[in-house]
C-alpha atoms as a PDB file:
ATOM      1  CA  UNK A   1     160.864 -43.283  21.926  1.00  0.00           C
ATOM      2  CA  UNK A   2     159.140 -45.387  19.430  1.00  0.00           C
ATOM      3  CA  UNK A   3     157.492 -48.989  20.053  1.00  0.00           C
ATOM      4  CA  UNK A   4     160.411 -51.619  18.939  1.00  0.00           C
ATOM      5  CA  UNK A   5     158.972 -54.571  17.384  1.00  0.00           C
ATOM      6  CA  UNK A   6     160.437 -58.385  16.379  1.00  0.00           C
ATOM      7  CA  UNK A   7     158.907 -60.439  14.154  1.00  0.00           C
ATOM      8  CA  UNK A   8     157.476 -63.778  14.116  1.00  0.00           C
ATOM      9  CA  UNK A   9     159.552 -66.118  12.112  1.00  0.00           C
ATOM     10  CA  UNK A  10     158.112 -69.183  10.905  1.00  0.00           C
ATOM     11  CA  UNK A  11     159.956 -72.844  11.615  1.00  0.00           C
ATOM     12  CA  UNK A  12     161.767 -73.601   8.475  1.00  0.00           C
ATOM     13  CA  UNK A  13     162.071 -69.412   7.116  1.00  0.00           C
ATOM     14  CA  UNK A  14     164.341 -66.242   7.581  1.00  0.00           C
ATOM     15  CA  UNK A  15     163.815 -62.945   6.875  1.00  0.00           C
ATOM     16  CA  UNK A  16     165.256 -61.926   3.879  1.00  0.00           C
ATOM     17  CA  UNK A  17     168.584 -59.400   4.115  1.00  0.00           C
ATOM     18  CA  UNK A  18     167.828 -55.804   2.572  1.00  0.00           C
ATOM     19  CA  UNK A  19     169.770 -55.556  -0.852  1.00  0.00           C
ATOM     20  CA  UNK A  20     169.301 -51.896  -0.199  1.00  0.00           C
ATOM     21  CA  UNK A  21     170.294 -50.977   3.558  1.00  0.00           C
ATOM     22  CA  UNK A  22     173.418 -52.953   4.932  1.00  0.00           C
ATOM     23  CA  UNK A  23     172.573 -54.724   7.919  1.00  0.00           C
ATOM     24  CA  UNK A  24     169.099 -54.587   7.661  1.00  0.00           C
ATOM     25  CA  UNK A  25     166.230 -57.195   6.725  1.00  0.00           C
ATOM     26  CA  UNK A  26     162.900 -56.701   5.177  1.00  0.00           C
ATOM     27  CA  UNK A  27     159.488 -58.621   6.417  1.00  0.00           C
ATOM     28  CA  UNK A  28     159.889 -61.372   3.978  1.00  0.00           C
ATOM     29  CA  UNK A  29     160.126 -64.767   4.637  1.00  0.00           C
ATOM     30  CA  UNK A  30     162.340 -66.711   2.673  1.00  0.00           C
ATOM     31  CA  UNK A  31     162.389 -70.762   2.707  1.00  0.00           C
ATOM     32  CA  UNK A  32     165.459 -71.844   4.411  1.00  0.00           C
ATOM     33  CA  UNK A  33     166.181 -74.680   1.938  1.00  0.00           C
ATOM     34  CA  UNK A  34     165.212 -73.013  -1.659  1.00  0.00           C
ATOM     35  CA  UNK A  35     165.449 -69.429  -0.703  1.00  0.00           C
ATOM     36  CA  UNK A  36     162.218 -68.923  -2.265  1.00  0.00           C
ATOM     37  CA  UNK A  37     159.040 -66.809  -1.303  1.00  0.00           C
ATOM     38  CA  UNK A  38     157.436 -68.236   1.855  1.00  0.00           C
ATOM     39  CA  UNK A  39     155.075 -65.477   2.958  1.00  0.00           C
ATOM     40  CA  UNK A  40     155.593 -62.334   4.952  1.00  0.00           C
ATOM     41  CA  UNK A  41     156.395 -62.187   8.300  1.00  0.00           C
ATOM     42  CA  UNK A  42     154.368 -60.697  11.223  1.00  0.00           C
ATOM     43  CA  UNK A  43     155.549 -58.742  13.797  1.00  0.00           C
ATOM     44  CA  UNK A  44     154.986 -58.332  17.913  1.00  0.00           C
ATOM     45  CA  UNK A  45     155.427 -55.068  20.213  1.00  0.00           C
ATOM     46  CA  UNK A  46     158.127 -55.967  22.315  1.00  0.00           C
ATOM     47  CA  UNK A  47     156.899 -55.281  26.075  1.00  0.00           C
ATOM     48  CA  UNK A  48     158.928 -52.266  27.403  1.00  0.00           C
ATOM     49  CA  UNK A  49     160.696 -53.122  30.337  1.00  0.00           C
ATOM     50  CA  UNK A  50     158.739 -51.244  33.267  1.00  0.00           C
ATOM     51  CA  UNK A  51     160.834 -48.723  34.376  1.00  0.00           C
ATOM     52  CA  UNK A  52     164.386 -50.204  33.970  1.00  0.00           C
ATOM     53  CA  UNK A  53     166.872 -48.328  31.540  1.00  0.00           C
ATOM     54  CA  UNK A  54     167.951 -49.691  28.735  1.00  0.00           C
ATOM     55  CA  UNK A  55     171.122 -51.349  28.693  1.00  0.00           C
ATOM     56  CA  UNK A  56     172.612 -48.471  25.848  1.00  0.00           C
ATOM     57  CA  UNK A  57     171.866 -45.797  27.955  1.00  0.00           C
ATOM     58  CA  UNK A  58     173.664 -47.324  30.681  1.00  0.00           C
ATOM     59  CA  UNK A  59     176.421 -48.009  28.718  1.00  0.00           C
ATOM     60  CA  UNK A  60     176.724 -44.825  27.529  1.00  0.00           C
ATOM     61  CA  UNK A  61     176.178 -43.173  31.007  1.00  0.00           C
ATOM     62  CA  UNK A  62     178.899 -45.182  32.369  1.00  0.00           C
ATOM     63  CA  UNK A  63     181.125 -44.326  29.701  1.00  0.00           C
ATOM     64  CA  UNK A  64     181.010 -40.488  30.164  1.00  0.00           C
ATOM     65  CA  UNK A  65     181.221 -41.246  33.867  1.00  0.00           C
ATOM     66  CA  UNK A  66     184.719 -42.957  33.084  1.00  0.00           C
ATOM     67  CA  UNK A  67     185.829 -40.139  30.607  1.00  0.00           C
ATOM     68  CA  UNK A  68     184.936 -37.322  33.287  1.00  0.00           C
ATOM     69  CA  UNK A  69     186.754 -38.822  36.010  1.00  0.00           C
ATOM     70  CA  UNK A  70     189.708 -39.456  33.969  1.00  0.00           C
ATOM     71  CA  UNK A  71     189.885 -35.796  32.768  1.00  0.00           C
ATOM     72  CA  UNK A  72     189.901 -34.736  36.983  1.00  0.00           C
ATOM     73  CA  UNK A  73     191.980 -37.045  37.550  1.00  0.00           C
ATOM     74  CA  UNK A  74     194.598 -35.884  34.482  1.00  0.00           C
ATOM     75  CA  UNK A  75     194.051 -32.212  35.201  1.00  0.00           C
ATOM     76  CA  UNK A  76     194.916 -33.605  38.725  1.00  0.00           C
ATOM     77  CA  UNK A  77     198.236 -35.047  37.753  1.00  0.00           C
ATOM     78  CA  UNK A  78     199.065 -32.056  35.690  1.00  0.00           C
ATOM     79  CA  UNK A  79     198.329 -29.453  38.311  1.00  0.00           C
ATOM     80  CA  UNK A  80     200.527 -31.303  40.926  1.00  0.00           C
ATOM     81  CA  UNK A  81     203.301 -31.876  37.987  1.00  0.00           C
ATOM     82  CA  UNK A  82     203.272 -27.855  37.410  1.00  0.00           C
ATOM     83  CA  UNK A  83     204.213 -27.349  41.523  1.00  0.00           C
END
């Protein structure tokens, strides 16, 4: 997995939004007031989280958890429909 990093935002700036990549923001600071040039920003390693799982992965665990037991429990229903 690669490092994730955040950047250091000065008081008073923004990032500036990507005209190229919805959603996304390049390492430039823009002024909050004029919108104009205010440096670029620098970025920190964020600190991985010793050992606990990340809260996607549990989200997506526990949603395939949910979809298998509903499938048993359908197949379930069916089979006992069928006798």
């Amino acid at each position: 997995m690669r490092d994730k990093y955040e950047p250091i935002i000065k008081d008073g700036t923004h990032l500036a939004e990507s005209h190229k990549t919805e959603g996304a923001y390049r390492g430039i600071l823009l002024d909050d007031e004029t919108n104009q040039l205010a440096g670029q920003a620098e970025w920190k390693r964020v600190k991985k989280n010793n050992g606990n799982i990340d809260a996607d992965i549990c989200t997506i665990a526990l949603a395939v958890t949910i979809s298998v037991v509903m499938t048993l429990i359908m197949v379930r229903i069916i089979h006992a429909i069928k006798k």
